[in-house]
N, C-alpha and C. Protein backbone atom coordinates (compact mmCIF):
# COMPACT_ATOMS: atom_id res chain seq x y z
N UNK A 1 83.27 -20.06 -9.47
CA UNK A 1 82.47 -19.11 -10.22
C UNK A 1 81.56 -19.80 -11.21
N UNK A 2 82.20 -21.19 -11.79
CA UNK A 2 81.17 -21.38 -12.51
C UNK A 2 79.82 -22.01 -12.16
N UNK A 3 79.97 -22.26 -10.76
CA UNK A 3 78.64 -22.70 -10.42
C UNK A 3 77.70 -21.62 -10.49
N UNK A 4 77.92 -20.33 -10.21
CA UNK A 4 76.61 -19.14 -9.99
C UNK A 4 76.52 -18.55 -11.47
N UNK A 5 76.76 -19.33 -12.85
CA UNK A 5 76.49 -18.82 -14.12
C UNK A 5 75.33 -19.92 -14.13
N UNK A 6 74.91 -21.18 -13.71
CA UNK A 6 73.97 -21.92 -13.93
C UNK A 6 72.27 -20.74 -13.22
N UNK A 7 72.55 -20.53 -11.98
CA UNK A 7 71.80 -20.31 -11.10
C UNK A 7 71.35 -18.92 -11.56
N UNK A 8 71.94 -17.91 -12.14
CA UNK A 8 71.70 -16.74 -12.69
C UNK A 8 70.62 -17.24 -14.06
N UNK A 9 71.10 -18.29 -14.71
CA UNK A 9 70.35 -18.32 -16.11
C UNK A 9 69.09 -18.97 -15.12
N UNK A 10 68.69 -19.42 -14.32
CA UNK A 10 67.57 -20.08 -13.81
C UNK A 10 66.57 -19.06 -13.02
N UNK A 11 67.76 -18.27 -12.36
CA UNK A 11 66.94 -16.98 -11.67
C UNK A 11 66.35 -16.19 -12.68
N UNK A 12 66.78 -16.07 -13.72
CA UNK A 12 66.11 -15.08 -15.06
C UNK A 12 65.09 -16.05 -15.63
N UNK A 13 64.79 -17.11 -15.27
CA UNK A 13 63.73 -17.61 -16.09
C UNK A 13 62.24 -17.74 -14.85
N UNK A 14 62.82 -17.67 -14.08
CA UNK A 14 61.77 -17.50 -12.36
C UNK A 14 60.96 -16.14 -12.65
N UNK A 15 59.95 -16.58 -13.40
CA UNK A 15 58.56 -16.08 -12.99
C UNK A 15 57.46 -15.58 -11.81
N UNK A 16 57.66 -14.38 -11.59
CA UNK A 16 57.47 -13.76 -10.53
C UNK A 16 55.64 -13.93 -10.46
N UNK A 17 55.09 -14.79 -9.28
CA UNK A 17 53.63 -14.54 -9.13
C UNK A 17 53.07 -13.34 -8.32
N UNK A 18 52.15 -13.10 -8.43
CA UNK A 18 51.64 -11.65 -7.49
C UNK A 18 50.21 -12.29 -7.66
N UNK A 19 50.04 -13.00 -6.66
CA UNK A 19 48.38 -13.03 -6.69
C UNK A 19 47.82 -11.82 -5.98
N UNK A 20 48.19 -11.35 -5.22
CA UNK A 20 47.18 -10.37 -4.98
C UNK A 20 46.46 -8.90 -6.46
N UNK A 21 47.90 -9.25 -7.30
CA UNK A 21 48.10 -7.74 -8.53
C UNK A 21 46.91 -8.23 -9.61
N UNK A 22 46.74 -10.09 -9.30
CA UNK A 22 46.47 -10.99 -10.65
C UNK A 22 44.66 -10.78 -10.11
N UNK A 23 44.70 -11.01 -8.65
CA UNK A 23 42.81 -11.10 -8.49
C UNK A 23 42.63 -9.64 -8.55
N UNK A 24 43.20 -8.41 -8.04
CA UNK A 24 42.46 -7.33 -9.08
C UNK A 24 42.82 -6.62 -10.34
N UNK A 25 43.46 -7.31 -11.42
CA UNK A 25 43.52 -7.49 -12.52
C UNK A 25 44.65 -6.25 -13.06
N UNK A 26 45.33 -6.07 -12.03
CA UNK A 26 46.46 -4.52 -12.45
C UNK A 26 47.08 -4.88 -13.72
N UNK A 27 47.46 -6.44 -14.42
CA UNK A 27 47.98 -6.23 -15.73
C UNK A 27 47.21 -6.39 -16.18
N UNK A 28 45.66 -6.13 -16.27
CA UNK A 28 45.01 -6.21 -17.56
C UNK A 28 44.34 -4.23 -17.16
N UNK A 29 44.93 -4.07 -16.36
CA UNK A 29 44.26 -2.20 -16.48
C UNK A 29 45.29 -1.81 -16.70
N UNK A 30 46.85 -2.02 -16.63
CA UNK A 30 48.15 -1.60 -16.86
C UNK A 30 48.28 -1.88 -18.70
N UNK A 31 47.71 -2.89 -19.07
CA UNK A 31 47.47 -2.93 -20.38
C UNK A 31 47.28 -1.86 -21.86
N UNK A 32 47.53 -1.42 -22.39
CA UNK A 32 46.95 -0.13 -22.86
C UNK A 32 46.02 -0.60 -23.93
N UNK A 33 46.28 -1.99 -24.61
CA UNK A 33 45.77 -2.17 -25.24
C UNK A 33 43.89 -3.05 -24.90
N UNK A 34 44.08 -3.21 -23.46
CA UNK A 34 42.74 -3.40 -22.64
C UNK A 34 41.95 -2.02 -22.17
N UNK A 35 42.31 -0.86 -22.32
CA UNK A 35 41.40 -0.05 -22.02
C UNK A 35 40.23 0.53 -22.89
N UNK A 36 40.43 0.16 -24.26
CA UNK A 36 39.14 0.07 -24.94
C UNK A 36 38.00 -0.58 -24.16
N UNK A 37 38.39 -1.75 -23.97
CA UNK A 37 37.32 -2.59 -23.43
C UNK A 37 36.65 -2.22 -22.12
N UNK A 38 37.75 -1.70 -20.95
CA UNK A 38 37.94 -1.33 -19.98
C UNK A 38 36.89 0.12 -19.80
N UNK A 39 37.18 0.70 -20.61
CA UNK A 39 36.15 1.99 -20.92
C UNK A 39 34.45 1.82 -21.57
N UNK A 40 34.80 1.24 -22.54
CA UNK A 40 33.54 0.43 -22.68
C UNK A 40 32.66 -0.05 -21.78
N UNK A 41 32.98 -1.47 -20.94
CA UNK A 41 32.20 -1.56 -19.62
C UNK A 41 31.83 -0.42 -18.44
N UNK A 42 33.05 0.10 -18.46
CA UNK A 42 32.56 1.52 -17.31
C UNK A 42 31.83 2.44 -17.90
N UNK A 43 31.75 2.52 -19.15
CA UNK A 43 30.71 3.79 -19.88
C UNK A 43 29.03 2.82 -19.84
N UNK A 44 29.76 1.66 -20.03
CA UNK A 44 27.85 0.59 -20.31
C UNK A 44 27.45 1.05 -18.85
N UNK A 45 28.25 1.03 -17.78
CA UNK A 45 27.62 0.77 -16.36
C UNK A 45 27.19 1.83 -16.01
N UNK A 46 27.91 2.96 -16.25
CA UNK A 46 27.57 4.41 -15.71
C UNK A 46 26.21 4.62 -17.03
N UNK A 47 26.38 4.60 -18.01
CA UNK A 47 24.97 4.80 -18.87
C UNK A 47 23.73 4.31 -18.44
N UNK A 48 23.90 2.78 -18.43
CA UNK A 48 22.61 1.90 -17.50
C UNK A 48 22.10 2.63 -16.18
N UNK A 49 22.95 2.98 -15.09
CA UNK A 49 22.87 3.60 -14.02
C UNK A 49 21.67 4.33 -14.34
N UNK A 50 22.33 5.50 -15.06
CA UNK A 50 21.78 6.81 -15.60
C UNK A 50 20.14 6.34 -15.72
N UNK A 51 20.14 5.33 -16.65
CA UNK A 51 18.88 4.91 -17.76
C UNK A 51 17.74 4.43 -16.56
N UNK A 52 18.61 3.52 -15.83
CA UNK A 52 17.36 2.87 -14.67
C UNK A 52 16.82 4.07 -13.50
N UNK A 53 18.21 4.68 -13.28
CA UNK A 53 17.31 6.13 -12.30
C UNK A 53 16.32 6.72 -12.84
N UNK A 54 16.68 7.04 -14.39
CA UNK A 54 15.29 7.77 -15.39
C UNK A 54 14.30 7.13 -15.26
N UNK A 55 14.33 5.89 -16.06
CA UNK A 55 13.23 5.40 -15.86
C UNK A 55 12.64 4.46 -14.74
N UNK A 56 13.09 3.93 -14.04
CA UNK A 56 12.37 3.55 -13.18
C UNK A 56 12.49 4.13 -11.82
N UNK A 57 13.00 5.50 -11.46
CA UNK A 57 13.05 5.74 -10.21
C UNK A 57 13.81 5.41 -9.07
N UNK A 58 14.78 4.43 -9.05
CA UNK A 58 16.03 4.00 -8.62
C UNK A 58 16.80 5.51 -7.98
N UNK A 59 17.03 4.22 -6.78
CA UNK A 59 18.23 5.46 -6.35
C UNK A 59 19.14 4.77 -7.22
N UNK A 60 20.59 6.39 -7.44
CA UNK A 60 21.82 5.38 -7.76
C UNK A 60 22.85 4.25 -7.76
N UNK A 61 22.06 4.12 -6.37
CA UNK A 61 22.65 3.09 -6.02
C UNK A 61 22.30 2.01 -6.30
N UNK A 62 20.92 1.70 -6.67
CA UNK A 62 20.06 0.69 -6.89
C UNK A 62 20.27 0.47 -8.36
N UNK A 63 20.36 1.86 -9.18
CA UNK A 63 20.33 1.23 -10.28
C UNK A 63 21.92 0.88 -10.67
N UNK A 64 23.11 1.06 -9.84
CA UNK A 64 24.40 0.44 -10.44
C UNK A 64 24.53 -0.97 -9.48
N UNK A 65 23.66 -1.33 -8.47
CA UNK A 65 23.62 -2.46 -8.20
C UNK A 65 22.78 -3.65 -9.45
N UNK A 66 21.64 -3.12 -9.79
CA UNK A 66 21.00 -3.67 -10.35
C UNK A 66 21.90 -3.72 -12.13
N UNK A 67 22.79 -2.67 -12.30
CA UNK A 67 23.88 -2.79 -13.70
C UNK A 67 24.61 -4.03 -13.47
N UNK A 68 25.68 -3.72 -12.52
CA UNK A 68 26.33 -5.06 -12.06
C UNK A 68 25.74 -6.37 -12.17
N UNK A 69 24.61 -6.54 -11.37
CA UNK A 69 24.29 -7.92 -11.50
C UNK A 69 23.65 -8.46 -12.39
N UNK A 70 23.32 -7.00 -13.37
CA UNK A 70 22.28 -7.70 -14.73
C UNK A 70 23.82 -8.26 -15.61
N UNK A 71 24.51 -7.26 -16.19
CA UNK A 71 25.99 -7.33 -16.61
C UNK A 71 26.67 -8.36 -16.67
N UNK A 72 26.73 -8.51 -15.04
CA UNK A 72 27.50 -10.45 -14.51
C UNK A 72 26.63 -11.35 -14.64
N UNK A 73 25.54 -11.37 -15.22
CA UNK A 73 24.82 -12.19 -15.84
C UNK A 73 24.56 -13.01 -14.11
N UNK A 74 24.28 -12.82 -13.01
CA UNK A 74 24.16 -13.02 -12.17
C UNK A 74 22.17 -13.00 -11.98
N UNK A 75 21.54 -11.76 -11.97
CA UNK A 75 20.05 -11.48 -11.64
C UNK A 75 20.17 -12.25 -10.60
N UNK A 76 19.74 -11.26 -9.46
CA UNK A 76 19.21 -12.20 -8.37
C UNK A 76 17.51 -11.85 -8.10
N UNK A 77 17.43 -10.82 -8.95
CA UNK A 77 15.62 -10.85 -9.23
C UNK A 77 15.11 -9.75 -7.92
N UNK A 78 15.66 -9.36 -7.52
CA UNK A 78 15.28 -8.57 -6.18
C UNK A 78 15.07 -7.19 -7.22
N UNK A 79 15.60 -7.02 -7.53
CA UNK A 79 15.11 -5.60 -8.47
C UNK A 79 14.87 -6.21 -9.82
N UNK A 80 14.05 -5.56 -10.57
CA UNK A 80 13.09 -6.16 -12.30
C UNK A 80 13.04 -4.94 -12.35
N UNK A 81 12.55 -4.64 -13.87
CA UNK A 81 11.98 -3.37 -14.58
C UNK A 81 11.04 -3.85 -14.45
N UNK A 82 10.07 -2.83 -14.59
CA UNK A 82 8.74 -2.00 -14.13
C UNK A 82 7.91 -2.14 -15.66
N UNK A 83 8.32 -1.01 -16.52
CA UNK A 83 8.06 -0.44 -17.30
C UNK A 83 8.77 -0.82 -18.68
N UNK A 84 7.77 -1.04 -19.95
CA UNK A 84 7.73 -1.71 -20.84
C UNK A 84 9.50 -0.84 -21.69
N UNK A 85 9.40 0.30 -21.23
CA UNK A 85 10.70 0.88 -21.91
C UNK A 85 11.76 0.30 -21.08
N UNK A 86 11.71 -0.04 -20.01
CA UNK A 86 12.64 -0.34 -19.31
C UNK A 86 12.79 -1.60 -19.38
N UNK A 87 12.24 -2.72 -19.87
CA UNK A 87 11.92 -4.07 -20.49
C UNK A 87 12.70 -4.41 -21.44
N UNK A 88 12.70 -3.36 -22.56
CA UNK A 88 13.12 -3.37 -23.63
C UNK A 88 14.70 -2.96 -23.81
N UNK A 89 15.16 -2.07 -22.68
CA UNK A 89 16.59 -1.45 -23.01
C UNK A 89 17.45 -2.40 -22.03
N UNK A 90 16.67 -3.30 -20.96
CA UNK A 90 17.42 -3.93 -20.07
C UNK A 90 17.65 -5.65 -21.45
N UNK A 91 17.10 -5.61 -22.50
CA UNK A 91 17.09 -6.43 -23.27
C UNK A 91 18.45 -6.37 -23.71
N UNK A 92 18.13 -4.78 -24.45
CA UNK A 92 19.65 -4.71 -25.17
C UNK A 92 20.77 -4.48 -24.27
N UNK A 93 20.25 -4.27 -23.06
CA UNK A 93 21.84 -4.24 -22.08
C UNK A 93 22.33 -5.57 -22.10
N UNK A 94 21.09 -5.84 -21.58
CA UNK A 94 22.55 -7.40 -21.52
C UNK A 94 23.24 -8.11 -22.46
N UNK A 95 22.19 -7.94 -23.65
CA UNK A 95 23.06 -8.44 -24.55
C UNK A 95 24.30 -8.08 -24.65
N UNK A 96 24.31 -6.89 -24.60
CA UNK A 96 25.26 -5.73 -24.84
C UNK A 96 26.36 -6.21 -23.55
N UNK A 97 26.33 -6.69 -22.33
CA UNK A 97 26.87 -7.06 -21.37
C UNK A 97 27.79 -8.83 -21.42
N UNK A 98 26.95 -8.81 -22.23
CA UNK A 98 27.64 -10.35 -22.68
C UNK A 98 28.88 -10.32 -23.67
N UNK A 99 28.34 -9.33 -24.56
CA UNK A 99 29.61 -8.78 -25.29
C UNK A 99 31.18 -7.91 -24.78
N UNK A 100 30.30 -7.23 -23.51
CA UNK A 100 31.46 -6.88 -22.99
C UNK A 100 32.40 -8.41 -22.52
N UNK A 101 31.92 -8.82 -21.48
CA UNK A 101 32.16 -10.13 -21.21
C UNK A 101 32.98 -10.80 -21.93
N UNK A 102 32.17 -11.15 -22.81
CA UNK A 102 33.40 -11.84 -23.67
C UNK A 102 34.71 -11.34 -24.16
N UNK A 103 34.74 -9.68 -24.47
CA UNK A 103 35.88 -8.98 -24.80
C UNK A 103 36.64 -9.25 -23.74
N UNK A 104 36.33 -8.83 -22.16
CA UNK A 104 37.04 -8.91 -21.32
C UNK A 104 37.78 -9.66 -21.04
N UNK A 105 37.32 -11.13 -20.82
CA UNK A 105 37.57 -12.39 -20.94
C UNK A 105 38.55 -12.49 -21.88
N UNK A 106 38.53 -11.88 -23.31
CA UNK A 106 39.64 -12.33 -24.43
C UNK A 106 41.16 -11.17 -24.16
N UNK A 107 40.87 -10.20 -23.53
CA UNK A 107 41.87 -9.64 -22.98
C UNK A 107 42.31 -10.29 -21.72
N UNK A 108 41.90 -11.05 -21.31
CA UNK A 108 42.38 -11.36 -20.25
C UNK A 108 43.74 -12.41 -20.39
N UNK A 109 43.06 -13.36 -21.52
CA UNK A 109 43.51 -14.64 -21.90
C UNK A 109 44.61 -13.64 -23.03
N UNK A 110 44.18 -12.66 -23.70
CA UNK A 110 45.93 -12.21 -24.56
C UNK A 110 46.48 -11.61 -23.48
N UNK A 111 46.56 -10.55 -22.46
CA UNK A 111 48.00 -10.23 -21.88
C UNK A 111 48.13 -11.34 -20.86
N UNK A 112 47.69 -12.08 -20.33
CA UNK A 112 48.06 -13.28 -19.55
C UNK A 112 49.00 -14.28 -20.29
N UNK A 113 48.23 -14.33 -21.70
CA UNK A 113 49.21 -15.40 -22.13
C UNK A 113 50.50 -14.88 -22.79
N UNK A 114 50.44 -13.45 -22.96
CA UNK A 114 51.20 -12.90 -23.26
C UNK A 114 52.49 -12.66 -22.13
N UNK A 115 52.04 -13.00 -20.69
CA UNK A 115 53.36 -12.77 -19.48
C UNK A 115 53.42 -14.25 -19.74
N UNK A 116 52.77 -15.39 -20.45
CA UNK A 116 53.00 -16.67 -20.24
C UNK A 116 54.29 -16.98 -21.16
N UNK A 117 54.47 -16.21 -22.11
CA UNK A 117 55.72 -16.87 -23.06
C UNK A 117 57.07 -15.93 -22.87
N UNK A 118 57.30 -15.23 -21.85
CA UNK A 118 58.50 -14.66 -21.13
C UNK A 118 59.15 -15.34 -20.96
């Protein structure tokens, strides 16, 4: 018997991986304290959407493609604003996108490192 009191204290310290849970991020949306942020980006994306169909005529689809890739700081330049209002608010988006970014990023790194000291 006393050999399976070693193997129990070792099995309780065995850290369970889930890569598939980790690449689409279920403990940082299982988080409660990440859905500020979490809401935030989905309200920036659905707003932008909104803003680029207004003003520049975009289908929806175009303009939450064109959110995404302004957002991920990606631009692949296939879609630009047009129009000097639309110049100006795609300014403050991204800024505004970088900030998400970085929040995200810092939630990522607290409940991660937070399953790290279990």
């Amino acid at each position: 018997m006393e050999e399976k009191e070693p193997v129990k204290e070792v099995e309780k310290e065995i850290k369970f991986h889930h890569p598939i849970r980790t690449l689409l991020l279920v403990d940082i949306i299982q988080d409660r304290d990440s859905r500020p942020t979490l809401l935030w980006a989905a309200a920036t994306i659905l707003f932008g959407t909104l803003v680029y169909h207004w003003l520049e005529g975009w289908s929806y689809l175009d303009a939450l493609y064109f959110c995404v890739i302004s957002l991920a700081t990606i631009g692949y330049g296939d879609l630009t604003p047009t129009t000097p209002e639309s110049k100006v608010f795609t300014i403050i988006y991204v800024i505004n996108g970088v900030v998400i970014l970085l929040a995200f990023f810092d939630r990522v790194r607290v409940v991660r490192g937070r399953h790290m000291d279990i």
